[in-house]
N, C-alpha and C. Protein backbone atom coordinates (compact mmCIF):
# COMPACT_ATOMS: atom_id res chain seq x y z
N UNK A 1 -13.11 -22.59 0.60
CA UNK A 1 -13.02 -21.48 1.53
C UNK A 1 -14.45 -20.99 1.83
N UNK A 2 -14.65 -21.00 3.48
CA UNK A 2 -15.91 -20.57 3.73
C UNK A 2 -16.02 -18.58 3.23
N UNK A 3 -17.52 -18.55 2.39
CA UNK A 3 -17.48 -16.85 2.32
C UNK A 3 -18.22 -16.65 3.52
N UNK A 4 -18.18 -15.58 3.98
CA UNK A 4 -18.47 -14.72 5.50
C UNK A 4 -19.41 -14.15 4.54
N UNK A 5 -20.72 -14.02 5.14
CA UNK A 5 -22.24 -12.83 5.49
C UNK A 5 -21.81 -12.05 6.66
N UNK A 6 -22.28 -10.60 6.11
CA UNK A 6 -22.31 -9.81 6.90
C UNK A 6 -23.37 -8.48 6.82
N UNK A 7 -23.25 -7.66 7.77
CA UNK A 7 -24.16 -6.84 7.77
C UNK A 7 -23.50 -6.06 7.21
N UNK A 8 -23.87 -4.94 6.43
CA UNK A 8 -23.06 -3.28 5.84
C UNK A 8 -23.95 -2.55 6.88
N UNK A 9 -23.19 -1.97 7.56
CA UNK A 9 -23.61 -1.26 8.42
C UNK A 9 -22.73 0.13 8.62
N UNK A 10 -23.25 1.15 9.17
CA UNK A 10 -22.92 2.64 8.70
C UNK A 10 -21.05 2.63 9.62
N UNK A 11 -21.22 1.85 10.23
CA UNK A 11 -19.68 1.99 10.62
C UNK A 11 -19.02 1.70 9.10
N UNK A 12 -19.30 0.98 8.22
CA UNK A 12 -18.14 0.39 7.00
C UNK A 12 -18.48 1.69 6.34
N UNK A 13 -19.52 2.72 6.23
CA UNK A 13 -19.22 3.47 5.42
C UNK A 13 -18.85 4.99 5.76
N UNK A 14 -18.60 4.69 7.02
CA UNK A 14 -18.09 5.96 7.80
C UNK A 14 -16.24 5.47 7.39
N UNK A 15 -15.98 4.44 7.63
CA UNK A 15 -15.10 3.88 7.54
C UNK A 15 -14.21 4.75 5.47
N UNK A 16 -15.15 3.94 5.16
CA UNK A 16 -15.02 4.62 3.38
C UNK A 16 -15.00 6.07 3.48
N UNK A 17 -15.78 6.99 4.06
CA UNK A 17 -15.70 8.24 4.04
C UNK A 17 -13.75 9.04 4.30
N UNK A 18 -14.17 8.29 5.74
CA UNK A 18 -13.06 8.95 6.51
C UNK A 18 -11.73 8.83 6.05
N UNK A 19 -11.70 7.42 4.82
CA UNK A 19 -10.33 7.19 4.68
C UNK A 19 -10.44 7.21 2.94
N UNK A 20 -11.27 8.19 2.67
CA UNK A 20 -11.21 9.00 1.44
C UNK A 20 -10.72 8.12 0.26
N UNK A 21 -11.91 6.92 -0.07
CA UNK A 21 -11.43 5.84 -0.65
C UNK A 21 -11.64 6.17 -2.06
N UNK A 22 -13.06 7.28 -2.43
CA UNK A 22 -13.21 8.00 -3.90
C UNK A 22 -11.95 8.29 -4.14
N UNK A 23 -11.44 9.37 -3.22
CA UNK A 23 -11.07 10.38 -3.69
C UNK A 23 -9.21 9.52 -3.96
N UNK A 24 -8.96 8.55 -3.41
CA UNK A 24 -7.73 7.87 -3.50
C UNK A 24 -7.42 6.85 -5.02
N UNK A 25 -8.39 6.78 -5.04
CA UNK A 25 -8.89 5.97 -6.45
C UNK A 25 -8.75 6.78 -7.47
N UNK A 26 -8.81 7.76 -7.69
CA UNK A 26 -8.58 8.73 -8.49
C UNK A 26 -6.89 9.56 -8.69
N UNK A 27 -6.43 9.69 -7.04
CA UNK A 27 -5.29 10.13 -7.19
C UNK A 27 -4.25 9.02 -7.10
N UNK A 28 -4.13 7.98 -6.60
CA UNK A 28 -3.36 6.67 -6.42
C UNK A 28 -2.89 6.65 -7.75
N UNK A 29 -1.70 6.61 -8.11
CA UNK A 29 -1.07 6.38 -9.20
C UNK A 29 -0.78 4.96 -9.63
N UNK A 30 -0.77 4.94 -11.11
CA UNK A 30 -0.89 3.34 -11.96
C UNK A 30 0.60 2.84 -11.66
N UNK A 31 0.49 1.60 -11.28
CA UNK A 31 1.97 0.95 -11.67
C UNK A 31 1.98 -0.38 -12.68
N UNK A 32 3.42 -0.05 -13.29
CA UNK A 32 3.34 -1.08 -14.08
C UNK A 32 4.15 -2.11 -13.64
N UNK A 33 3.91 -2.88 -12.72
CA UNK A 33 5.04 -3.88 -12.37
C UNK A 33 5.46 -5.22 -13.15
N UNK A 34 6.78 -5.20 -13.14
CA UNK A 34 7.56 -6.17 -14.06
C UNK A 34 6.32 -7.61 -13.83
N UNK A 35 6.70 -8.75 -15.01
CA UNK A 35 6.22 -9.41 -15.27
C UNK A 35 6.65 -10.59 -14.40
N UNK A 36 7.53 -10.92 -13.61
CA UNK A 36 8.70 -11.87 -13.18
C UNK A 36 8.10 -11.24 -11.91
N UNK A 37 7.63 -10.28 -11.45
CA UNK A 37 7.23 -10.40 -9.84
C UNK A 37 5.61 -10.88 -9.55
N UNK A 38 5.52 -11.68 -8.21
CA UNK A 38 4.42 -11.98 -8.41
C UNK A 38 3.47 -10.92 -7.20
N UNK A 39 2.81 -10.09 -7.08
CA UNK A 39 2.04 -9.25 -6.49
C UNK A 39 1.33 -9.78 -5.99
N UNK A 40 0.79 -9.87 -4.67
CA UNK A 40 -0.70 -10.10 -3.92
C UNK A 40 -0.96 -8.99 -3.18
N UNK A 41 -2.28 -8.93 -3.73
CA UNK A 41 -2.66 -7.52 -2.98
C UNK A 41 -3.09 -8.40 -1.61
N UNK A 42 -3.20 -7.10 -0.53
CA UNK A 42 -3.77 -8.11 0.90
C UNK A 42 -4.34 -6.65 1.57
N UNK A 43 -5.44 -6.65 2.24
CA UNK A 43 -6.44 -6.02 3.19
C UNK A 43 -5.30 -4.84 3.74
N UNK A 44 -5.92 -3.71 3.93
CA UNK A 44 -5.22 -2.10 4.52
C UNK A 44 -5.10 -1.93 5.72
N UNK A 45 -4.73 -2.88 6.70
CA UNK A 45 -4.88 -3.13 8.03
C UNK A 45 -3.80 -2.08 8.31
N UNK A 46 -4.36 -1.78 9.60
CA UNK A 46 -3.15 -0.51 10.56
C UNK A 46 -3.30 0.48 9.84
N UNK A 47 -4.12 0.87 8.96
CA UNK A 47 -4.75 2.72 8.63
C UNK A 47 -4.00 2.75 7.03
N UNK A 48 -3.02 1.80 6.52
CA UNK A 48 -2.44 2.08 5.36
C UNK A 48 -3.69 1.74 4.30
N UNK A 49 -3.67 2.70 2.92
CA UNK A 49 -4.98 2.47 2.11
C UNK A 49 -4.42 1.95 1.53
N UNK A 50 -3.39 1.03 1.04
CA UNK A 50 -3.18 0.15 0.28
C UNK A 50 -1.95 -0.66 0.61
N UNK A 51 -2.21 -2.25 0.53
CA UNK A 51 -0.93 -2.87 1.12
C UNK A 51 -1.13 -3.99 -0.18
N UNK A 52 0.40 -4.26 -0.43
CA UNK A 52 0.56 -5.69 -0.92
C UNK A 52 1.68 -5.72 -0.89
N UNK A 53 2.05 -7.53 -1.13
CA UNK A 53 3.60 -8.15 -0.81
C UNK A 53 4.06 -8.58 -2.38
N UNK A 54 4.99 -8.33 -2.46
CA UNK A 54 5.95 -8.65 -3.87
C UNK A 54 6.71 -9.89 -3.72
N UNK A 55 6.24 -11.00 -4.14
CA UNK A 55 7.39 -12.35 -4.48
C UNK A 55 6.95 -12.73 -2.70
N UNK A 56 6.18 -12.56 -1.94
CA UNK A 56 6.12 -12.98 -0.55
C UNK A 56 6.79 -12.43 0.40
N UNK A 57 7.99 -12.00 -0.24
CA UNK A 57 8.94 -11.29 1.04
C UNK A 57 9.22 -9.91 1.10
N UNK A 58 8.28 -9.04 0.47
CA UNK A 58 9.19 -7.43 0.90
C UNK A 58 7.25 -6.93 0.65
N UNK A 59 6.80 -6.35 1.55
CA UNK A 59 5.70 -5.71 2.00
C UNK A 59 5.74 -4.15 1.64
N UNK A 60 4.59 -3.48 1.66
CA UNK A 60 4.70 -2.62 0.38
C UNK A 60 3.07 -1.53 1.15
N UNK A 61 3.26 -0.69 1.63
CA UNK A 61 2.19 0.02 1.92
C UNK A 61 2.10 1.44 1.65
N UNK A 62 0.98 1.83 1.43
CA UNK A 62 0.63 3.42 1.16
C UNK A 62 0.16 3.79 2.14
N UNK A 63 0.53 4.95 3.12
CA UNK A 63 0.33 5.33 4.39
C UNK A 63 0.14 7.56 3.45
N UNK A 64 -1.07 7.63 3.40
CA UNK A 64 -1.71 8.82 2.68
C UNK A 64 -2.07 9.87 4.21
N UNK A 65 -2.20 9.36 5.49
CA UNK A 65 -2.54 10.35 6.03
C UNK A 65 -1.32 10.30 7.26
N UNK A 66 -0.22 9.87 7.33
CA UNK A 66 0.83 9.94 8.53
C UNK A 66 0.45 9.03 9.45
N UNK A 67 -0.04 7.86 9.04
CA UNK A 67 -1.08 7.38 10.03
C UNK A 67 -0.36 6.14 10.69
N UNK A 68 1.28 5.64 10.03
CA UNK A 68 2.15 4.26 10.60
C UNK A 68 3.26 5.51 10.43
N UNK A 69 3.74 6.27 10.07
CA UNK A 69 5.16 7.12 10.21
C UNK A 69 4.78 8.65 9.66
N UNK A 70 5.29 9.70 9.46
CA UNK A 70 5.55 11.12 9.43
C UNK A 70 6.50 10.92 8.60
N UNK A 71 5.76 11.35 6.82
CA UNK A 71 6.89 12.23 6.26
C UNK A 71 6.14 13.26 5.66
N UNK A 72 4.95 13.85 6.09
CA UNK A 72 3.96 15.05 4.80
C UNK A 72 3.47 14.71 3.87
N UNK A 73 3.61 13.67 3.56
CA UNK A 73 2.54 14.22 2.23
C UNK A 73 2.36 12.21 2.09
N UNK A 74 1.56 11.92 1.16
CA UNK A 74 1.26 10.79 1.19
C UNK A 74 2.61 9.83 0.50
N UNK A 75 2.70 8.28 1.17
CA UNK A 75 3.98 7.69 0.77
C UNK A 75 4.10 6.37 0.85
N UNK A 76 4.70 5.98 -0.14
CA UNK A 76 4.71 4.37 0.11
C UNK A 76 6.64 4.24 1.38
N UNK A 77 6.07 3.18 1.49
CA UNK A 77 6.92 2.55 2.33
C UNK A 77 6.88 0.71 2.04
N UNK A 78 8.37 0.45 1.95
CA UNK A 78 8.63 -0.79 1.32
C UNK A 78 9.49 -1.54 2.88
N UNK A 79 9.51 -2.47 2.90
CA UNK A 79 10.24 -3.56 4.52
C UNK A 79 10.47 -4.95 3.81
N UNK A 80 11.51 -5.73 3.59
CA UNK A 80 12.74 -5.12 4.12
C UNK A 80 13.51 -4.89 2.81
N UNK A 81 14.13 -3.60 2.77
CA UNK A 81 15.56 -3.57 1.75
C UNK A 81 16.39 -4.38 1.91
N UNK A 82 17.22 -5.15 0.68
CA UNK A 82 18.69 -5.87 0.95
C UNK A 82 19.48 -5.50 1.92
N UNK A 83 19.46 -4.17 2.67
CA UNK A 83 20.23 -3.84 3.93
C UNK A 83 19.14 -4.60 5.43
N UNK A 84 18.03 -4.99 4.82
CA UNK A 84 17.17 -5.07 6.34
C UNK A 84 16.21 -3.77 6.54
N UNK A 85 16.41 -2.74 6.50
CA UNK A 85 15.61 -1.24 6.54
C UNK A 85 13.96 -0.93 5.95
N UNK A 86 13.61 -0.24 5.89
CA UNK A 86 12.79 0.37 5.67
C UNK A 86 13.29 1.58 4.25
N UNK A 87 12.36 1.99 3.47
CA UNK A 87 12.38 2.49 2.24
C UNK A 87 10.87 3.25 1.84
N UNK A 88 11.01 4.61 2.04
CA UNK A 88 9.73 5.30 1.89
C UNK A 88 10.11 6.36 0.48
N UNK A 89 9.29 6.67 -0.73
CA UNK A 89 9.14 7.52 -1.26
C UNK A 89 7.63 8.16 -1.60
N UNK A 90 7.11 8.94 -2.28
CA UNK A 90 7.04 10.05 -2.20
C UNK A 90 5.64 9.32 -3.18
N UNK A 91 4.20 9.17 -3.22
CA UNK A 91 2.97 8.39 -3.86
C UNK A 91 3.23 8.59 -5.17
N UNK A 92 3.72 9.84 -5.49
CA UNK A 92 4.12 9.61 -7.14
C UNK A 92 5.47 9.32 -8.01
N UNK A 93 6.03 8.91 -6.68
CA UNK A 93 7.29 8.26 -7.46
C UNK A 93 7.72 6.90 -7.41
N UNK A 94 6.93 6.47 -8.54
CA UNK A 94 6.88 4.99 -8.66
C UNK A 94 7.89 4.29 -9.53
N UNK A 95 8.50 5.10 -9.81
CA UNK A 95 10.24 4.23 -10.71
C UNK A 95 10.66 4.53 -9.13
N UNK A 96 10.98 5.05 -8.37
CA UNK A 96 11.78 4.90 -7.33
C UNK A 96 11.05 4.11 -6.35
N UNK A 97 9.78 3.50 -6.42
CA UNK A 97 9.22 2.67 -5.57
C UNK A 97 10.21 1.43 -6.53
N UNK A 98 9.62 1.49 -7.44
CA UNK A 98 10.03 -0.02 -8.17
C UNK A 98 11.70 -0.31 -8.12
N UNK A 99 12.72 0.80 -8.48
CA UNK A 99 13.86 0.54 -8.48
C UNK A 99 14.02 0.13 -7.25
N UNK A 100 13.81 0.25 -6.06
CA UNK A 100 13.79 0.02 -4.38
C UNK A 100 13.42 -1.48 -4.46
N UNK A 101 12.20 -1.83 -4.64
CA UNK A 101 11.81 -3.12 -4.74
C UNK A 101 12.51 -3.84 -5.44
N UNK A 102 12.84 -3.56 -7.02
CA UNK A 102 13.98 -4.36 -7.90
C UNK A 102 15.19 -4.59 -7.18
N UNK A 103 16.16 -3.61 -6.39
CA UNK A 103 17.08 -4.30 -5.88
C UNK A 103 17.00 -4.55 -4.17
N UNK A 104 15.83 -5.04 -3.88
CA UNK A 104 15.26 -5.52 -2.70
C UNK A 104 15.18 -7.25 -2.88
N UNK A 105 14.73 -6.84 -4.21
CA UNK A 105 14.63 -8.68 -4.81
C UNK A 105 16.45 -9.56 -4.67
């Protein structure tokens, strides 16, 4: 895999400022995910500060400023539930992120 050179230039750290990457690192809560799923984290594209996919098929983002949907306060959002839907709770409720994802699997 070719690595990319690049310039750091004040856009990437206006970028870090604005989307309060200290200060998320600190409040972003730990998860402990089961051993039997396999996690890839992948790049925060579309304004979410944190995205990754579980087992390949159910996508998994933290949307902290209302910035892909409106619910107040910062939230993960999981696609797709065993119904097909969408599944948002609440950044610190991560047994109900995981129970969502467990029977998503």
């Amino acid at each position: 895999m070719e690595h990319k050179q690049f310039e750091v230039s004040m856009t990437h750290y206006d970028y870090e400022n604005a989307f309060e990457w200290i200060r998320w690192m600190q409040e972003i809560p730990s998860i402990n995910f089961p051993k039997e799923w396999a996690i890839k984290i992948i790049p925060p594209f579309g304004n979410a500060v944190v995205r990754f996919r579980v087992n390949e098929d159910i996508s998994v983002y933290l949307d902290c400023y209302d910035a892909l949907g409106y619910v107040g306060v910062p939230y993960w959002e999981m696609y797709p539930t065993k119904e097909g839907d969408t599944f948002r709770c609440d950044m610190n409720d991560i047994d109900e992120l995981l129970d969502a994802i467990s029977k998503a699997i």
